[in-house]
C-alpha atoms as a PDB file:
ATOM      1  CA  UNK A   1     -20.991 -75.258 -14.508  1.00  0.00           C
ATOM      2  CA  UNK A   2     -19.722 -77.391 -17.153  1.00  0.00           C
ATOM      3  CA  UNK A   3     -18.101 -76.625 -20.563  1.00  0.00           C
ATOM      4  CA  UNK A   4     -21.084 -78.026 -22.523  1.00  0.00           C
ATOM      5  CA  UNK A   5     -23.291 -75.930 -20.351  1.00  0.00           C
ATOM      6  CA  UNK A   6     -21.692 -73.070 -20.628  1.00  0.00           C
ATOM      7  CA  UNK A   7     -21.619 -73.522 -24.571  1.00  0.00           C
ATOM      8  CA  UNK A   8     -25.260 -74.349 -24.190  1.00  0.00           C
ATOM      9  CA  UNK A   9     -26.392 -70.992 -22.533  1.00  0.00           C
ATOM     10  CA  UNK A  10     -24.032 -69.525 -25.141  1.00  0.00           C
ATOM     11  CA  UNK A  11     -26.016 -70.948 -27.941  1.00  0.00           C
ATOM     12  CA  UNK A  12     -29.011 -70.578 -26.965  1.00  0.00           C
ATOM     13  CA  UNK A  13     -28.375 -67.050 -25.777  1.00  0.00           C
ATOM     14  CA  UNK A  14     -26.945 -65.976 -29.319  1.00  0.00           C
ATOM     15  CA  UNK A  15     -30.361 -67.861 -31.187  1.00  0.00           C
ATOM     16  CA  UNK A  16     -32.454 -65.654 -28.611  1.00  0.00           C
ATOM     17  CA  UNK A  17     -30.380 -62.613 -29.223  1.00  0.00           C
ATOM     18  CA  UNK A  18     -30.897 -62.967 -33.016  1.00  0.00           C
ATOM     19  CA  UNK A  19     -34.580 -63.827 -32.652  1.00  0.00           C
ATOM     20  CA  UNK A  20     -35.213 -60.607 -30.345  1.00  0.00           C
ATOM     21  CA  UNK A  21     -33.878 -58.486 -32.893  1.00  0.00           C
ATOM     22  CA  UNK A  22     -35.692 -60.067 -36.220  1.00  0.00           C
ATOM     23  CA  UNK A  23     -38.949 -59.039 -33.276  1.00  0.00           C
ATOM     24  CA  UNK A  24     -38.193 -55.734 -32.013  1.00  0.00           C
ATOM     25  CA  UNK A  25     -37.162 -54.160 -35.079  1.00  0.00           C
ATOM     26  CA  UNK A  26     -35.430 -50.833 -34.839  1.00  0.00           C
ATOM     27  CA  UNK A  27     -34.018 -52.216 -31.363  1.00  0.00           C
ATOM     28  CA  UNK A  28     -30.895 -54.188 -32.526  1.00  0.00           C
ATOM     29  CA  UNK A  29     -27.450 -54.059 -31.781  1.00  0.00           C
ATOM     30  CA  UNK A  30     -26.187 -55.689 -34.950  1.00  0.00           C
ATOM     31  CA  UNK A  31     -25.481 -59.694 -34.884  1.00  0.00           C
ATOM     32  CA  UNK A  32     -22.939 -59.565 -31.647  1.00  0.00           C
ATOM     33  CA  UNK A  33     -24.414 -57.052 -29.941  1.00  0.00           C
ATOM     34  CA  UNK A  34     -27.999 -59.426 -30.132  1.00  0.00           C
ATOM     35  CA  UNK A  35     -26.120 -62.504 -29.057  1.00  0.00           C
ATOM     36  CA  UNK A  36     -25.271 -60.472 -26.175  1.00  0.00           C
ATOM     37  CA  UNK A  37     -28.580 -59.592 -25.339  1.00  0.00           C
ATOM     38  CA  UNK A  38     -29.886 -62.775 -25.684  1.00  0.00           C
ATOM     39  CA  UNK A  39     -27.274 -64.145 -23.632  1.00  0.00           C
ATOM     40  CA  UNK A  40     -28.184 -61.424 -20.728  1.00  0.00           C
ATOM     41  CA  UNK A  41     -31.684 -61.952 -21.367  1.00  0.00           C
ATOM     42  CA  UNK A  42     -31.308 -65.674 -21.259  1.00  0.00           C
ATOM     43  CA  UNK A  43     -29.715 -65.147 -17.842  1.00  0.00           C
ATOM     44  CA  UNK A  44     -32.255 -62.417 -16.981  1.00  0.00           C
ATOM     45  CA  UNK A  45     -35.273 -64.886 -17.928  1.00  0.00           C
ATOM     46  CA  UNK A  46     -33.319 -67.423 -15.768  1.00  0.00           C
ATOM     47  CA  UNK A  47     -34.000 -64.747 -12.583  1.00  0.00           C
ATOM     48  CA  UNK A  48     -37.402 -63.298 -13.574  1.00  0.00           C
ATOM     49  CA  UNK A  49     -39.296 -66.800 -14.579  1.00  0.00           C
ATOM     50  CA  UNK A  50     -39.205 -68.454 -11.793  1.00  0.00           C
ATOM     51  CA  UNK A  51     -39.828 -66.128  -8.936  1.00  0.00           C
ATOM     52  CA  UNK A  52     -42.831 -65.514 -11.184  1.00  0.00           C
ATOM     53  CA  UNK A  53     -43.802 -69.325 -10.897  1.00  0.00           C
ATOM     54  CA  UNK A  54     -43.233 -69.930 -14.879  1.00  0.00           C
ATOM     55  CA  UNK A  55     -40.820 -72.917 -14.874  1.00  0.00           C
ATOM     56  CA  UNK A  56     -38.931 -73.332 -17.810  1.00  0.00           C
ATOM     57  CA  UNK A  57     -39.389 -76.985 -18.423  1.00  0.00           C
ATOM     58  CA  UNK A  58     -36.993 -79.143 -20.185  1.00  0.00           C
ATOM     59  CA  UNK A  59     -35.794 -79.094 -23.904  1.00  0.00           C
ATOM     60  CA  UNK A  60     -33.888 -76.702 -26.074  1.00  0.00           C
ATOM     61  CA  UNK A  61     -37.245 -75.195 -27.593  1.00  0.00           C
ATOM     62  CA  UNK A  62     -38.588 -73.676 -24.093  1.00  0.00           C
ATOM     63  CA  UNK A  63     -35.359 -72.392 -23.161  1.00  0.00           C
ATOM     64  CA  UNK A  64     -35.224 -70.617 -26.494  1.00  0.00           C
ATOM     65  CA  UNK A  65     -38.537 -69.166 -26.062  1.00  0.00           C
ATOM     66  CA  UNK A  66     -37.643 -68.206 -22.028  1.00  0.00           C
ATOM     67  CA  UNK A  67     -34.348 -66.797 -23.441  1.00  0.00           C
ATOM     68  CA  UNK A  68     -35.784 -64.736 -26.226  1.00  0.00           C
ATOM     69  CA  UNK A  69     -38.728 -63.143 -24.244  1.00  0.00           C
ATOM     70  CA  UNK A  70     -36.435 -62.220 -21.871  1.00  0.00           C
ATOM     71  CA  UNK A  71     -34.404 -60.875 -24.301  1.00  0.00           C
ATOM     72  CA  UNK A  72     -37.176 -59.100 -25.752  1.00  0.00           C
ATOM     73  CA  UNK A  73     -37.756 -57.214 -22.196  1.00  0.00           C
ATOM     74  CA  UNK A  74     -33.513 -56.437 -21.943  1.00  0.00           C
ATOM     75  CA  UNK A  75     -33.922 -54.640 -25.727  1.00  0.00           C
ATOM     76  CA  UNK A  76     -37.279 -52.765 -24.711  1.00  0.00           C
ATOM     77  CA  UNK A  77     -35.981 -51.386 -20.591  1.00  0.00           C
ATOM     78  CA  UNK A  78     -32.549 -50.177 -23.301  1.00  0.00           C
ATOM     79  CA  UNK A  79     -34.962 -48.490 -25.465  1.00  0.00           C
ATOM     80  CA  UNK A  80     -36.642 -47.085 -22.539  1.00  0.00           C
ATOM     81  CA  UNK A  81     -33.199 -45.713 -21.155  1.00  0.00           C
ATOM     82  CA  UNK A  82     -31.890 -44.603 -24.462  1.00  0.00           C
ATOM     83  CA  UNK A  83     -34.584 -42.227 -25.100  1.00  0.00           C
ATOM     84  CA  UNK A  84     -34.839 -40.567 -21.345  1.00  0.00           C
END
C-alpha cells in the first residue's frame, strides 16, 4: 500500500466518519473520534461488502457511500455495547 492510498482511505475514512455522525445523531465521538470511525468503518465496509456480493465499484463517491454505511453500522454495534 502506497502513500497516496493510504492518504486516500484516510480521507475518505474522515468524510465517512463526519457524515455518520451528521446521520446518527446522538452517536458521535466529536470530529476525531468520527474520522476514526469512518476510517474503521471504511475498513470494516471493505470486509463486510464483499463477502456479501456488494462490490464497491470504482470512484471516490461509492467508496464514500461504502465507507459511511459501514461507519454507520461501527457507531450503532458501540451504541449497542455502551448501553448493555
Amino acid at each position: 500500500m502506497g502513500f497516496s492510498s493510504l492518504l486516500a482511505m484516510l480521507l475518505i475514512g474522515a468524510i465517512a466518519g463526519w457524515l455518520s455522525g451528521k446521520i446518527m445523531e446522538g452517536r458521535g465521538f466529536g470530529l476525531i473520534g468520527n474520522i476514526i470511525v469512518g476510517v474503521v468503518g471504511a475498513f470494516l465496509a471493505g470486509l463486510i461488502f464483499p463477502a456479501l456480493g456488494f462490490a464497491v465499484g470504482g470512484g471516490l463517491v461509492s467508496s464514500i457511500i461504502f465507507a459511511t454505511i459501514g461507519a454507520i453500522i461501527l457507531l450503532f454495534l458501540i451504541g449497542l455495547v455502551k448501553r448493555g
